[in-house]
Protein backbone atom coordinates (compact mmCIF):
# COMPACT_ATOMS: atom_id res chain seq x y z
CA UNK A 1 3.08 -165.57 173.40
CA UNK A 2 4.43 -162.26 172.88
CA UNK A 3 6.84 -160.71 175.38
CA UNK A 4 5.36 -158.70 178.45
CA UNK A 5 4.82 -155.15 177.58
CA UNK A 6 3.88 -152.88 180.69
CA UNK A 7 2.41 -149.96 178.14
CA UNK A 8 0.30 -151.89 175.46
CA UNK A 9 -0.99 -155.60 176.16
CA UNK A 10 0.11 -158.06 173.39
CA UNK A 11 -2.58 -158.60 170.60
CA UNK A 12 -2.75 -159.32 167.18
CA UNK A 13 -0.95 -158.02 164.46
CA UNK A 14 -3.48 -155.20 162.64
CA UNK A 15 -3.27 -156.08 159.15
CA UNK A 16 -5.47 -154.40 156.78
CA UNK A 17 -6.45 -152.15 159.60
CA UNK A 18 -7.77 -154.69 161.81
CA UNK A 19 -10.86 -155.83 159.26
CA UNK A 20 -9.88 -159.54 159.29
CA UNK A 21 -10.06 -159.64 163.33
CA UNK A 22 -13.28 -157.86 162.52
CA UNK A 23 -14.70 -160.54 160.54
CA UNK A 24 -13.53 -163.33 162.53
CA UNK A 25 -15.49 -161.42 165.25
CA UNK A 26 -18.50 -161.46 163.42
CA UNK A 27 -18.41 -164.87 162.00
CA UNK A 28 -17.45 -166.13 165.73
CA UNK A 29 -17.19 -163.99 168.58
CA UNK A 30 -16.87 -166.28 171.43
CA UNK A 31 -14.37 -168.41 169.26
CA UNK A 32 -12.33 -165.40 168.76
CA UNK A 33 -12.03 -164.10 172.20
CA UNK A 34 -11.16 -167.52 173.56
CA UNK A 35 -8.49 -167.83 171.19
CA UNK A 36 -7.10 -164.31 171.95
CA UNK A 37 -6.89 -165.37 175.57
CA UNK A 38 -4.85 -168.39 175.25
CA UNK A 39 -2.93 -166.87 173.01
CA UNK A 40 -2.17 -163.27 174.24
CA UNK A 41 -3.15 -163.78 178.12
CA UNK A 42 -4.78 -161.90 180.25
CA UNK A 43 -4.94 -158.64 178.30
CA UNK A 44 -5.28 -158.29 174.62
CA UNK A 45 -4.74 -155.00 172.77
CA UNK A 46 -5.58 -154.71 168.97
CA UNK A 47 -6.20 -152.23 166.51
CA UNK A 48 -9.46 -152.32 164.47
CA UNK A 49 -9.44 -149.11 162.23
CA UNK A 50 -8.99 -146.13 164.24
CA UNK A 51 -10.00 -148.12 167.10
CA UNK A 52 -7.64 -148.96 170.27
CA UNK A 53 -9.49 -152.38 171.65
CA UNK A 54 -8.86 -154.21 174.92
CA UNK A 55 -9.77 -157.34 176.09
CA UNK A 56 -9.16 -158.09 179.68
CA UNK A 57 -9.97 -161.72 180.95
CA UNK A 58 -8.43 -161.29 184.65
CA UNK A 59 -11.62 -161.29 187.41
CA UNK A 60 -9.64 -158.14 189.23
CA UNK A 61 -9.15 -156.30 186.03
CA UNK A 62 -12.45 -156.70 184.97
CA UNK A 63 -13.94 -155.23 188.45
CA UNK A 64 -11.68 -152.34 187.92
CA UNK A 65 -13.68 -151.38 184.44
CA UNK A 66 -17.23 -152.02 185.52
CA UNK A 67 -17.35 -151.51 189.36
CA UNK A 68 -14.77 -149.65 190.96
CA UNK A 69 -13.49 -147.41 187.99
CA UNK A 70 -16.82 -147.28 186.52
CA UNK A 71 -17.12 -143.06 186.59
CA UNK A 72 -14.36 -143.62 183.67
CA UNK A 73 -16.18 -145.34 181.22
CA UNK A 74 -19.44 -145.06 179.26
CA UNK A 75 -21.45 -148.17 177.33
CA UNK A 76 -19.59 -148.77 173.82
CA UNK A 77 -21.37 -145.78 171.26
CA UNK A 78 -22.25 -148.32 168.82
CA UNK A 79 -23.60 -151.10 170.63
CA UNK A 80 -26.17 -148.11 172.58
CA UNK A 81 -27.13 -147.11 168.67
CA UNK A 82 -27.72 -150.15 167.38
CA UNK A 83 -30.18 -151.14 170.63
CA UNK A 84 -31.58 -147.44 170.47
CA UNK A 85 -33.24 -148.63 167.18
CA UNK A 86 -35.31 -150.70 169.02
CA UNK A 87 -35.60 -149.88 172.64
CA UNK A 88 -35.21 -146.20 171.90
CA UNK A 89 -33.61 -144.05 174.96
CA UNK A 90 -34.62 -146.52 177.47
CA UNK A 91 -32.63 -147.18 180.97
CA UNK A 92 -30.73 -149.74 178.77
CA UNK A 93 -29.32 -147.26 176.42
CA UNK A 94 -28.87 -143.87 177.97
CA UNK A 95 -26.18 -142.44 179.82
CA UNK A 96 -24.93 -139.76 182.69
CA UNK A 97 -27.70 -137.66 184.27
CA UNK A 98 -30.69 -139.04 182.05
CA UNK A 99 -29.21 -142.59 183.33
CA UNK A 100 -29.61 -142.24 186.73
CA UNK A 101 -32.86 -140.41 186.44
CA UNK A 102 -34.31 -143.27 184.83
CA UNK A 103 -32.25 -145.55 186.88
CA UNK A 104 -33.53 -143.77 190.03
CA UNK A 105 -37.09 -143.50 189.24
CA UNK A 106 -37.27 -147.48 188.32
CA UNK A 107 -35.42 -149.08 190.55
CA UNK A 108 -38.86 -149.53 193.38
CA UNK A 109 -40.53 -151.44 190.35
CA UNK A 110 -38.23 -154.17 190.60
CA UNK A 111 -37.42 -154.37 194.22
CA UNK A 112 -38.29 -157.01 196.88
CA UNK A 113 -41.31 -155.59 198.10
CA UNK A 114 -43.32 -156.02 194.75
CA UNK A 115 -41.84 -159.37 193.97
CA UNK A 116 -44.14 -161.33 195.69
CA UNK A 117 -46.77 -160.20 193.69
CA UNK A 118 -45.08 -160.69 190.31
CA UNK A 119 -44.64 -164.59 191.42
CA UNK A 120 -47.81 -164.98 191.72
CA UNK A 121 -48.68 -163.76 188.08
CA UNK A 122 -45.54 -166.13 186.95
CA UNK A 123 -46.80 -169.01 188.54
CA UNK A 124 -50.41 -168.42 187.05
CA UNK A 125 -48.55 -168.30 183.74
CA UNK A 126 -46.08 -171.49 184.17
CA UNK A 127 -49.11 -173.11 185.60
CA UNK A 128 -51.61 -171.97 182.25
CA UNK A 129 -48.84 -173.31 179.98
CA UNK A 130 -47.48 -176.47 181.64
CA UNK A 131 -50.96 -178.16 182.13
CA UNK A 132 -51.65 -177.15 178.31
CA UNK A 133 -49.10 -179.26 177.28
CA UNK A 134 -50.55 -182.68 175.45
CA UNK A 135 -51.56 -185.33 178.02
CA UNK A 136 -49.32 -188.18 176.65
CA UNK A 137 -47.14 -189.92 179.60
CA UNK A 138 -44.16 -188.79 177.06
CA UNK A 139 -43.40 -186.22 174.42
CA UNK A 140 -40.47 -184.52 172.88
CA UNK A 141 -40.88 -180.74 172.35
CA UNK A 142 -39.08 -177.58 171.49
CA UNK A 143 -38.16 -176.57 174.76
CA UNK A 144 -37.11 -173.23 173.87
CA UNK A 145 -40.08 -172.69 171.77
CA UNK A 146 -41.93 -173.41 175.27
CA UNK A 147 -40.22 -171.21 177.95
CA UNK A 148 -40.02 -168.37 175.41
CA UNK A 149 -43.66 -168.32 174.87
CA UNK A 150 -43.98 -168.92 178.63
CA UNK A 151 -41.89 -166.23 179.84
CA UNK A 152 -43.73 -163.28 177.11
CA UNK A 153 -46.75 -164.38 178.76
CA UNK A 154 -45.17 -163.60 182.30
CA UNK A 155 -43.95 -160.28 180.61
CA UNK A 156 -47.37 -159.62 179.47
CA UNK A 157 -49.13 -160.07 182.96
CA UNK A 158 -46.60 -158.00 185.29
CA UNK A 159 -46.18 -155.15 182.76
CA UNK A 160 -49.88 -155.27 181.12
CA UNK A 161 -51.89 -157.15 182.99
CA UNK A 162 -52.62 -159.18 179.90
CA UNK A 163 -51.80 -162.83 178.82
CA UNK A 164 -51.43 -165.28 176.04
CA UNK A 165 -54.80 -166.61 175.16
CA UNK A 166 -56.23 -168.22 172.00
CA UNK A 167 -57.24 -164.12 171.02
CA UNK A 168 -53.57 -163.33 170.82
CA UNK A 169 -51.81 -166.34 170.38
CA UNK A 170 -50.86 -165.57 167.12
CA UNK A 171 -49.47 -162.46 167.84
CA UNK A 172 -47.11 -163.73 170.64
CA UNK A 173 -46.05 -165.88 167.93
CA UNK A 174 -45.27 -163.16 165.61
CA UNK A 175 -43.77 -161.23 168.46
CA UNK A 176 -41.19 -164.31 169.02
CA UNK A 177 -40.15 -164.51 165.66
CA UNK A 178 -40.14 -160.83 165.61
CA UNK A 179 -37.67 -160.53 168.59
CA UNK A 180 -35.35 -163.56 166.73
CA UNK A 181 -35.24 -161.17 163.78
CA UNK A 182 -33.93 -158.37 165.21
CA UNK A 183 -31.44 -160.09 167.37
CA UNK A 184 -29.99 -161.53 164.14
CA UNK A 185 -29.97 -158.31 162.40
CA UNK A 186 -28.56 -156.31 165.99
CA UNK A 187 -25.21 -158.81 165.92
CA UNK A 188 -24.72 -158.58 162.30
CA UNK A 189 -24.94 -154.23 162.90
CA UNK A 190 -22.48 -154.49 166.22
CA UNK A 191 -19.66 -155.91 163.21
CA UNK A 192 -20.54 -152.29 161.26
CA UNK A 193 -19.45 -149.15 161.56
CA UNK A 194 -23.29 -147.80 160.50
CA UNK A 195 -26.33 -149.08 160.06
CA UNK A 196 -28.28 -148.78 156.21
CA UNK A 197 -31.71 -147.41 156.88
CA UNK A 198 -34.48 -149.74 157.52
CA UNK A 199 -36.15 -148.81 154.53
CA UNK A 200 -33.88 -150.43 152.38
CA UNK A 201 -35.08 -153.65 150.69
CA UNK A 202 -33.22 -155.83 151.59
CA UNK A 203 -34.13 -154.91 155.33
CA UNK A 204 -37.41 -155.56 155.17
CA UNK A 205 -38.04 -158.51 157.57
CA UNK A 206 -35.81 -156.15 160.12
CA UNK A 207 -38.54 -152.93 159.65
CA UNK A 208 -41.91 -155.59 159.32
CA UNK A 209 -40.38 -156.56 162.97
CA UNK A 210 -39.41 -153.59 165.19
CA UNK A 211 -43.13 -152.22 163.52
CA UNK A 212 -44.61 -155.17 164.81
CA UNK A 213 -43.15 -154.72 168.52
CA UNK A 214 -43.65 -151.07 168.39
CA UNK A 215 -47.27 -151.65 167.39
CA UNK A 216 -47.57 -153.93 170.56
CA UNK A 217 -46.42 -151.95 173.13
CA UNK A 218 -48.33 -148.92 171.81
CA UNK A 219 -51.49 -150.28 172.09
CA UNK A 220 -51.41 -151.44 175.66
CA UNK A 221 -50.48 -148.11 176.69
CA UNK A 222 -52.84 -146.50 174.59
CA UNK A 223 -55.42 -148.67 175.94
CA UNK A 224 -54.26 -148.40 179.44
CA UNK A 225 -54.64 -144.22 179.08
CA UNK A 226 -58.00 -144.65 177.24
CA UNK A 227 -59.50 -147.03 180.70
CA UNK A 228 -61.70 -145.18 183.05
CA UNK A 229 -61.47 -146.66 186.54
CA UNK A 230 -59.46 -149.33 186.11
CA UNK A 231 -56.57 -149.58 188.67
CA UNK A 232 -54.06 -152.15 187.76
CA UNK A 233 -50.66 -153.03 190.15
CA UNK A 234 -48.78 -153.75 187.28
CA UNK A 235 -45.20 -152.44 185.81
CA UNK A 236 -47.16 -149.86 183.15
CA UNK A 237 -48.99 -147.88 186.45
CA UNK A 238 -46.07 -148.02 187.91
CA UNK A 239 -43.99 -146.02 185.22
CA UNK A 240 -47.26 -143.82 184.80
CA UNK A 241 -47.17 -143.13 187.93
CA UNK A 242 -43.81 -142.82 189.14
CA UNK A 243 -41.98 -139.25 189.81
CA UNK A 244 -38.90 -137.75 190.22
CA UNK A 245 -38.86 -135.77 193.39
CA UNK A 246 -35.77 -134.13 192.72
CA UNK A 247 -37.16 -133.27 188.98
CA UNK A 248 -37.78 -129.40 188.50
CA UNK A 249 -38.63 -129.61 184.78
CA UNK A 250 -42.36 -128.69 185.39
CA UNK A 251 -44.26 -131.59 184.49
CA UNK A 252 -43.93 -133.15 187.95
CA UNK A 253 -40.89 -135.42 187.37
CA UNK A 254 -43.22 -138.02 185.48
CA UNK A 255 -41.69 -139.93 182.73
CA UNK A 256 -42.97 -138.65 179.22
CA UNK A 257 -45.14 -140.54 176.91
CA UNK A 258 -42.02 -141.90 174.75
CA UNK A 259 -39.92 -142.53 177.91
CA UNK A 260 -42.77 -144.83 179.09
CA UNK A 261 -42.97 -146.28 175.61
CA UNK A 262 -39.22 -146.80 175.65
CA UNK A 263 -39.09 -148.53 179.09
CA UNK A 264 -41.57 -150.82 178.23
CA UNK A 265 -40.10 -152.09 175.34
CA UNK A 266 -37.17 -152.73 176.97
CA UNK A 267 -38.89 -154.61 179.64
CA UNK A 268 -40.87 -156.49 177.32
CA UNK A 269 -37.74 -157.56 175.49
CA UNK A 270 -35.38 -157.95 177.88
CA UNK A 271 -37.93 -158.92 180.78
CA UNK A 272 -38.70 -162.60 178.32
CA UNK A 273 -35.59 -163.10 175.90
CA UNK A 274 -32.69 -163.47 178.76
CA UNK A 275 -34.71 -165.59 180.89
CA UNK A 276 -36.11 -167.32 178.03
CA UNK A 277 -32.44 -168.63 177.06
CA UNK A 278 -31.43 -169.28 180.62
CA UNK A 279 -34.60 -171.68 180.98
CA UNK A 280 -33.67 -173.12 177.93
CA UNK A 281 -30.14 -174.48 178.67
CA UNK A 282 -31.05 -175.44 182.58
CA UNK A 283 -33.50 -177.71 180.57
CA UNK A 284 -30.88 -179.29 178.65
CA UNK A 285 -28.66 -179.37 181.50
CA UNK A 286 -31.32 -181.27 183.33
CA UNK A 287 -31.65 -183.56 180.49
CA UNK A 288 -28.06 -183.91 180.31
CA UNK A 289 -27.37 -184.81 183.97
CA UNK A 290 -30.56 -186.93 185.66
CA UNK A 291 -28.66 -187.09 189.01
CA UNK A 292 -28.48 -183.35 189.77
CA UNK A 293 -32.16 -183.27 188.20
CA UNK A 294 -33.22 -185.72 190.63
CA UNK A 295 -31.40 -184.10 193.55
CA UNK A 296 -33.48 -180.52 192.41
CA UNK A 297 -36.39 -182.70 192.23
CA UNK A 298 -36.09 -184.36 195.60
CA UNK A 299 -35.69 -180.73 197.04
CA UNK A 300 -38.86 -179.16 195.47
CA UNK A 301 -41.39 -182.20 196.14
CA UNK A 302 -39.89 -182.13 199.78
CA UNK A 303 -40.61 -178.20 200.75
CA UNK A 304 -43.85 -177.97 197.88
CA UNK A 305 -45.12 -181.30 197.08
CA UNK A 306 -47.81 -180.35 194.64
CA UNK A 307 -49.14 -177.09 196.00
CA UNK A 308 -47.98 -174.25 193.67
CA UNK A 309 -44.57 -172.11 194.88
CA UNK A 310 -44.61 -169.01 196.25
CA UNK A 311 -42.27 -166.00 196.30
CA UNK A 312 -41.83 -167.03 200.42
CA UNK A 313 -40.52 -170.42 199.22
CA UNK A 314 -37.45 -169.85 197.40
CA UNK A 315 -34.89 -169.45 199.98
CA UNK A 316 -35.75 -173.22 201.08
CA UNK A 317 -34.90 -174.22 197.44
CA UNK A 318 -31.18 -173.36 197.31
CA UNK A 319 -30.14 -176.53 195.21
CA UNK A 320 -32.68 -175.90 192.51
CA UNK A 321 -31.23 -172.36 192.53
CA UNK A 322 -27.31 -173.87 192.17
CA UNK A 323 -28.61 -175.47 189.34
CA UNK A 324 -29.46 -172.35 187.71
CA UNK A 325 -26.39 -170.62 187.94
CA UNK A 326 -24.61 -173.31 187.45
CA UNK A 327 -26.52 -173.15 183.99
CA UNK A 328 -25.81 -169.51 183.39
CA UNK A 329 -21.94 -169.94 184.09
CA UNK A 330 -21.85 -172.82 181.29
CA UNK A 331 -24.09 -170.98 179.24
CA UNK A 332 -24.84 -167.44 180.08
CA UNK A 333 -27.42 -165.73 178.19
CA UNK A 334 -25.54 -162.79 177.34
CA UNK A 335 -22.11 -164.06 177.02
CA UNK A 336 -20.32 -161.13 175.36
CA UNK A 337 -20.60 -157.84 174.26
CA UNK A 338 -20.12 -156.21 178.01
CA UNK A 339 -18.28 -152.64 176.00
CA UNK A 340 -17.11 -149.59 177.68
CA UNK A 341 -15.49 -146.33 176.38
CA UNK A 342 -12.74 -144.98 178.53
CA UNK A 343 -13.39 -141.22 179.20
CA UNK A 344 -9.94 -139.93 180.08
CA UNK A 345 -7.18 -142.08 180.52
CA UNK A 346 -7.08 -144.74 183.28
CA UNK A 347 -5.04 -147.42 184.61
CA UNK A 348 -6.28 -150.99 184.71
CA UNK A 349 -3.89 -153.45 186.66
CA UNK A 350 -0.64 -152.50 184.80
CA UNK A 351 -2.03 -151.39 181.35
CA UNK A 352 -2.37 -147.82 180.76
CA UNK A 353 -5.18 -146.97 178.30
CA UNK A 354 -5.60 -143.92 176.42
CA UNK A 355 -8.82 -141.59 176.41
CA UNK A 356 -11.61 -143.27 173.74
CA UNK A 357 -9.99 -146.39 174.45
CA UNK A 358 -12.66 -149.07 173.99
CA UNK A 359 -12.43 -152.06 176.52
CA UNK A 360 -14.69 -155.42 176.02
CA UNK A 361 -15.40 -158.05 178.53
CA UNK A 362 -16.49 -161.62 177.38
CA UNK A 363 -18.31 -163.49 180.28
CA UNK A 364 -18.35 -166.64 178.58
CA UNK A 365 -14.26 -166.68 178.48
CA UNK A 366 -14.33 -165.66 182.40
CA UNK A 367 -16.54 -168.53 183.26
CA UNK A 368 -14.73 -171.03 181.50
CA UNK A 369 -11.66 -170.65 183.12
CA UNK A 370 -10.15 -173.17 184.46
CA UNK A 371 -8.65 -171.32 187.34
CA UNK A 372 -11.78 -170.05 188.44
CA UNK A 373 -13.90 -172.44 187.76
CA UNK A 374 -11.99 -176.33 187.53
CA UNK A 375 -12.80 -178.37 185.41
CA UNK A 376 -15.17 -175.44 183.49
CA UNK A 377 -16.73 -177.90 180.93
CA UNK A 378 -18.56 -179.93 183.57
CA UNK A 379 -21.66 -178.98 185.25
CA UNK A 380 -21.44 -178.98 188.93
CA UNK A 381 -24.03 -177.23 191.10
CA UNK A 382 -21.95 -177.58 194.11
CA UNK A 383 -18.95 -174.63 192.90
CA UNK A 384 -22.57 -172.17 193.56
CA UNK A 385 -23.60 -173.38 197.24
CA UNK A 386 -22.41 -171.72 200.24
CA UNK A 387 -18.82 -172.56 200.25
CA UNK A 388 -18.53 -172.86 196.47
CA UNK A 389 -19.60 -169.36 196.42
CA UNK A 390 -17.38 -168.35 199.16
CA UNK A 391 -14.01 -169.43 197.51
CA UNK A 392 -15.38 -168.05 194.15
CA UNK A 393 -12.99 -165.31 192.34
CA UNK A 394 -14.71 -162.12 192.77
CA UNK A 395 -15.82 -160.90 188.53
CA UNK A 396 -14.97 -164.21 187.78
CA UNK A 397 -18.96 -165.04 186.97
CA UNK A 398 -21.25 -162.31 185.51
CA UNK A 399 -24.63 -163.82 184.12
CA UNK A 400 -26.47 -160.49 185.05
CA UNK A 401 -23.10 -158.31 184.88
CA UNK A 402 -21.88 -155.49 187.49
CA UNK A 403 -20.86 -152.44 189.20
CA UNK A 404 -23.50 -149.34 188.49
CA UNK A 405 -24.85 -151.05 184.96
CA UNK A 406 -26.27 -154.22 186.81
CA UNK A 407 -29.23 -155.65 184.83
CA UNK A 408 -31.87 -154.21 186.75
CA UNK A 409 -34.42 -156.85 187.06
CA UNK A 410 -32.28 -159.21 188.23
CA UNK A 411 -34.07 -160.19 191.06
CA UNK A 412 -37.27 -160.47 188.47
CA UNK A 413 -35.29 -162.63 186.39
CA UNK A 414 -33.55 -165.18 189.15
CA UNK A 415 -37.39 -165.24 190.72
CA UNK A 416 -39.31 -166.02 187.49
CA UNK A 417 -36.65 -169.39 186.39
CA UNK A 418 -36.79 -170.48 189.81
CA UNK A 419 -40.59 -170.49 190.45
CA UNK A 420 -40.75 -172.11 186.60
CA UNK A 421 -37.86 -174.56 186.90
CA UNK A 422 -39.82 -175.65 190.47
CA UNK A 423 -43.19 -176.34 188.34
CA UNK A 424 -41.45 -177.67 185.74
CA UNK A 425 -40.18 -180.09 187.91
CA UNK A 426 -42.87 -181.29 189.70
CA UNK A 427 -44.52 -181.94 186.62
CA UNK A 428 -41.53 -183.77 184.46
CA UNK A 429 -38.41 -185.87 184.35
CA UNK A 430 -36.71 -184.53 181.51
CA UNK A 431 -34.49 -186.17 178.75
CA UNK A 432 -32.29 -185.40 175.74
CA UNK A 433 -34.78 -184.83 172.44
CA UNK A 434 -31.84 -185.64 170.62
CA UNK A 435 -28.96 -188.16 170.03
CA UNK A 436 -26.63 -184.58 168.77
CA UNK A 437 -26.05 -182.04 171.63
CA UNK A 438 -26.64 -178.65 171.44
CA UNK A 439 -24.97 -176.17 169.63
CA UNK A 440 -24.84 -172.45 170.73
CA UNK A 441 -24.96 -169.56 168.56
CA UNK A 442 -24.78 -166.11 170.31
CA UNK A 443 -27.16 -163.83 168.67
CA UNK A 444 -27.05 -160.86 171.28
CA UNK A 445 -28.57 -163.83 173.72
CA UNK A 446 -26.94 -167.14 173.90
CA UNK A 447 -29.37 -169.67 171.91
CA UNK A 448 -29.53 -172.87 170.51
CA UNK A 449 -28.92 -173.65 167.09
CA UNK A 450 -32.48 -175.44 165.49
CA UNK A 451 -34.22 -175.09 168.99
CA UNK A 452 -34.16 -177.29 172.13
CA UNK A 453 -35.73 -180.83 171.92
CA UNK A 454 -36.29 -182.08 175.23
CA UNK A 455 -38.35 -184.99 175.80
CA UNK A 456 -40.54 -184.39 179.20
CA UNK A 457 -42.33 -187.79 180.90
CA UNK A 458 -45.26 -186.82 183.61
CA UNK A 459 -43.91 -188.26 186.90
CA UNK A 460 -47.52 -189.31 187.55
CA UNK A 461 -47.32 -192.39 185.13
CA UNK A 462 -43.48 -193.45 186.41
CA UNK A 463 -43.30 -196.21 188.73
C-alpha cells in the first residue's frame, strides 16, 4: 500500500489519463472499487481526465459527505443528465431551491399517515398475483420476472389507480423490458463523457423504450384531467393537487403539467425497479437458508395466520423485517453510484479536497466489510435486530442512502416487501431453481444475471 499522505489519498497511478481505470469501471464497477479498497484503504484518490475522484470507504467519512457536510456537495453532473433523459427534472434529478420545492411539496405523499392506505392496494396486488400462480403443489419460476411484474402493478394502483389485468398485460410486459433497456443503456452512458442522441441507429431499442414509458405515463394523466367527477386518493391527485404555500409565482404553487409528468415517472420507475430487486434476492436468500425462512415463517403464521396483513401489523413482524435488510446489506439494490460534487473546498476526515472535486460512495464495499459487518459473506438476520442494530457502525449500511438526499419513499418501499414477503410466505416454502447460484450484475439496480429461478411448494400440500 502506498505510504500515508495527509493531502491526497493514495490511488492509482493515472496512465493514459485515467481511461483504463475508466474501463475497468465500466466493465466491473463493484469489482473495481473493492479492489481499490484493499489496496489503497480507506480513501482512494485518482485521476480520470481532468477529473479529481475520491473514494472513501470509512462509515464516518462517508457521513461527513452525505449528512453532515451535505450543503458542500451537489449530485455528480453526469449521473443527474444521464437520469434527466428519462425522468426529466424530477425530485430525483434537480438541485438547490427547485430541490427542496419539490422535496417540500412531496414529502406528505409518502408519509405515515397515507401508508395505510397504500398497503391495502399492495396487498390486493400481491394477493391478485400470488393466487394466479399455477395450482401445482410445486413449480420453479422466474422469481424476478414475478415480483417485478408484481410490484408495477402496486405502482400502478397507488399512483393511477389502475392495475395489471389481461387488457394491459402486455403492456406491463413491454414496460419491464422497457425499464431493463434503459438501465443497460443508463450504466453504459455513466462510463461517457456525453451521450449520442437517441436518434442515432444504433440507439434505437434505447428511444422505442423511454417513448414507450413516456407514452404510459402520459396517458394516465391525460385521462385523469379528461375525468369528470371522479375523485381518486391516489399519488397522481395528490401531485395535482398539492401546493406550495410559500410559492409566489402566480399559479398557486401547483406543480406544472411537466413537473407532474416528471414526478410520476420517477415514481413509476423507481417506486417498482428497487423494490423489485430487493424482493428478488430476499427470495433467493430464503431459498438459500430454510432455517431463517422457517423462523420468518413461524413469525407471520403466528401474528396473521391466513387473514391478509395490514399496514397495523408490521411492527409485530420484526424478524421477517431482519430478513429484509439483511438481504439489502448482502445485496443492495443500488449498490454504487452514490456521486457528489464538492462546491468549495472541504475537509473530509484528514483529506483535503479541492473545489469540483468529485467524491463516490460504493454501498456494496461498506456492507461487506468485515469490520462492520463480521463475517460479511454470510447471511445473518440477527446483526439487524435490536442489539445488532445498536452496535451497528453508523454509514456503515445504506440500502436507501442518507443525509438530505434520502430516497424518499422509503417507508413505501420497506412497507410494500414486507406486506409481500408476509404473503409470500404464507403461501410457499421456497427453494433454489437452480444447482448454480446467482450471479449479480449491477445495471443501475443490483440484478441477477438470466433471472431468478426459485422453486415455490404450497404449504397446503406439505405434511
Amino acid at each position: 500500500m502506498p505510504p500515508h499522505n495527509t493531502t491526497v489519498p493514495p490511488g492509482p497511478v493515472s496512465r493514459f489519463f485515467g481511461f483504463p481505470l475508466l474501463g475497468q469501471m465500466r466493465r466491473d464497477y463493484l469489482g473495481t472499487a473493492r479492489h481499490m479498497h484493499s489496496h489503497y484503504g480507506d480513501a482512494v484518490h485518482a485521476r480520470i481526465g481532468p477529473e479529481h475522484t475520491f473514494e472513501f470507504f470509512r462509515p464516518d467519512w462517508v457521513r461527513e459527505v452525505l449528512v453532515e457536510q451535505a450543503r458542500n456537495f451537489i449530485r455528480w453532473e453526469r449521473g443527474t443528465a444521464v437520469f434527466a433523459k428519462v425522468h426529466g427534472q424530477s425530485v430525483l434529478v434537480t438541485e438547490g431551491d427547485t430541490w427542496q420545492r419539490q422535496r417540500r411539496m412531496l414529502q406528505p405523499g409518502f408519509g405515515p399517515k397515507r401508508m395505510a392506505g397504500y398497503a391495502q392496494r399492495m396487498v390486493a396486488a400481491a394477493a391478485q398475483a400470488l393466487d394466479a400462480l399455477p395450482p401445482q403443489p410445486t413449480q420453479t419460476l422466474n422469481f424476478e420476472h414475478m415480483v417485478t411484474q408484481l410490484t408495477m402493478d402496486v405502482v400502478l394502483r397507488t399512483l393511477f389507480s389502475q392495475q395489471i389485468s389481461d387488457s394491459n398485460r402486455a403492456e406491463a410486459l413491454a414496460a419491464e423490458q422497457a425499464v431493463q433497456v434503459i438501465s443497460r443503456a443508463g450504466m453504459e452512458e455513466f462510463f461517457w463523457p456525453f451521450s449520442l442522441p437517441d436518434w442515432m441507429p444504433h440507439k434505437w431499442s434505447v428511444r422505442s423504450a423511454k417513448h414507450m414509458l413516456d407514452g404510459l405515463v402520459r396517458r394516465h394523466i391525460r385521462q385523469r384531467r379528461q375525468a369528470t367527477g371522479s375523485e381518486q386518493s391516489d399519488l397522481l391527485a395528490m401531485l395535482m393537487a398539492v401546493r406550495d404555500d410559500s410559492d409566489d409565482s402566480g399559479d398557486g404553487g401547483a406543480l406544472s403539467d411537466e413537473e407532474v409528468r416528471d414526478q410520476c415517472m420517477t415514481i413509476f420507475l423507481a417506486g417498482h425497479e428497487t423494490t423489485a430487486a430487493a424482493l428478488t434476492w430476499w427470495g433467493y436468500t430464503m431459498a438459500a437458508h430454510p432455517d431463517f425462512a422457517q423462523r420468518a415463517q413461524d413469525e407471520v403464521d403466528q401474528i396473521l395466520g391466513q387473514r391478509p396483513p395490514r399496514y397495523e401489523d408490521l411492527p409485530q413482524l420484526p424478524y421477517l423485517a431482519q430478513t429484509l435488510k439483511e438481504t439489502m446489506r448482502l445485496y443492495p439494490p443500488a449498490p454504487s453510484l452514490i456521486s457528489r460534487r464538492a462546491l468549495r473546498p472541504v475537509q473530509i476526515g484528514p483529506w483535503q479536497l479541492p473545489q469540483g472535486a468529485l467524491v463516490r460512495v460504493t454501498p456494496w464495499v461498506l456492507q461487506h466489510d468485515a469490520r462492520w459487518f463480521p463475517e460479511p459473506e454470510r447471511f445473518d438476520p440477527e446483526r439487524f435486530s435490536s442489539a445488532g442494530q445498536a452496535a451497528q457502525e453508523r454509514g456503515s449500511y445504506l440500502p436507501f442512502g442518507a443525509g438530505p438526499r434520502v430516497c424518499i419513499g422509503n417507508l413505501f418501499a420497506t412497507t410494500e416487501m414486507t406486506l409481500i414477503a408476509a404473503m409470500v410466505l404464507q403461501r410457499f416454502r421456497l427453494a433454489p431453481g437452480s444447482a448454480a447460484p446467482p450471479q449479480p450484475v449491477l445495471n443501475v439496480t443490483l440484478r441477477p444475471t438470466g433471472g431468478m429461478p426459485l422453486q415455490l411448494t404450497r404449504r397446503q400440500n406439505l405434511a
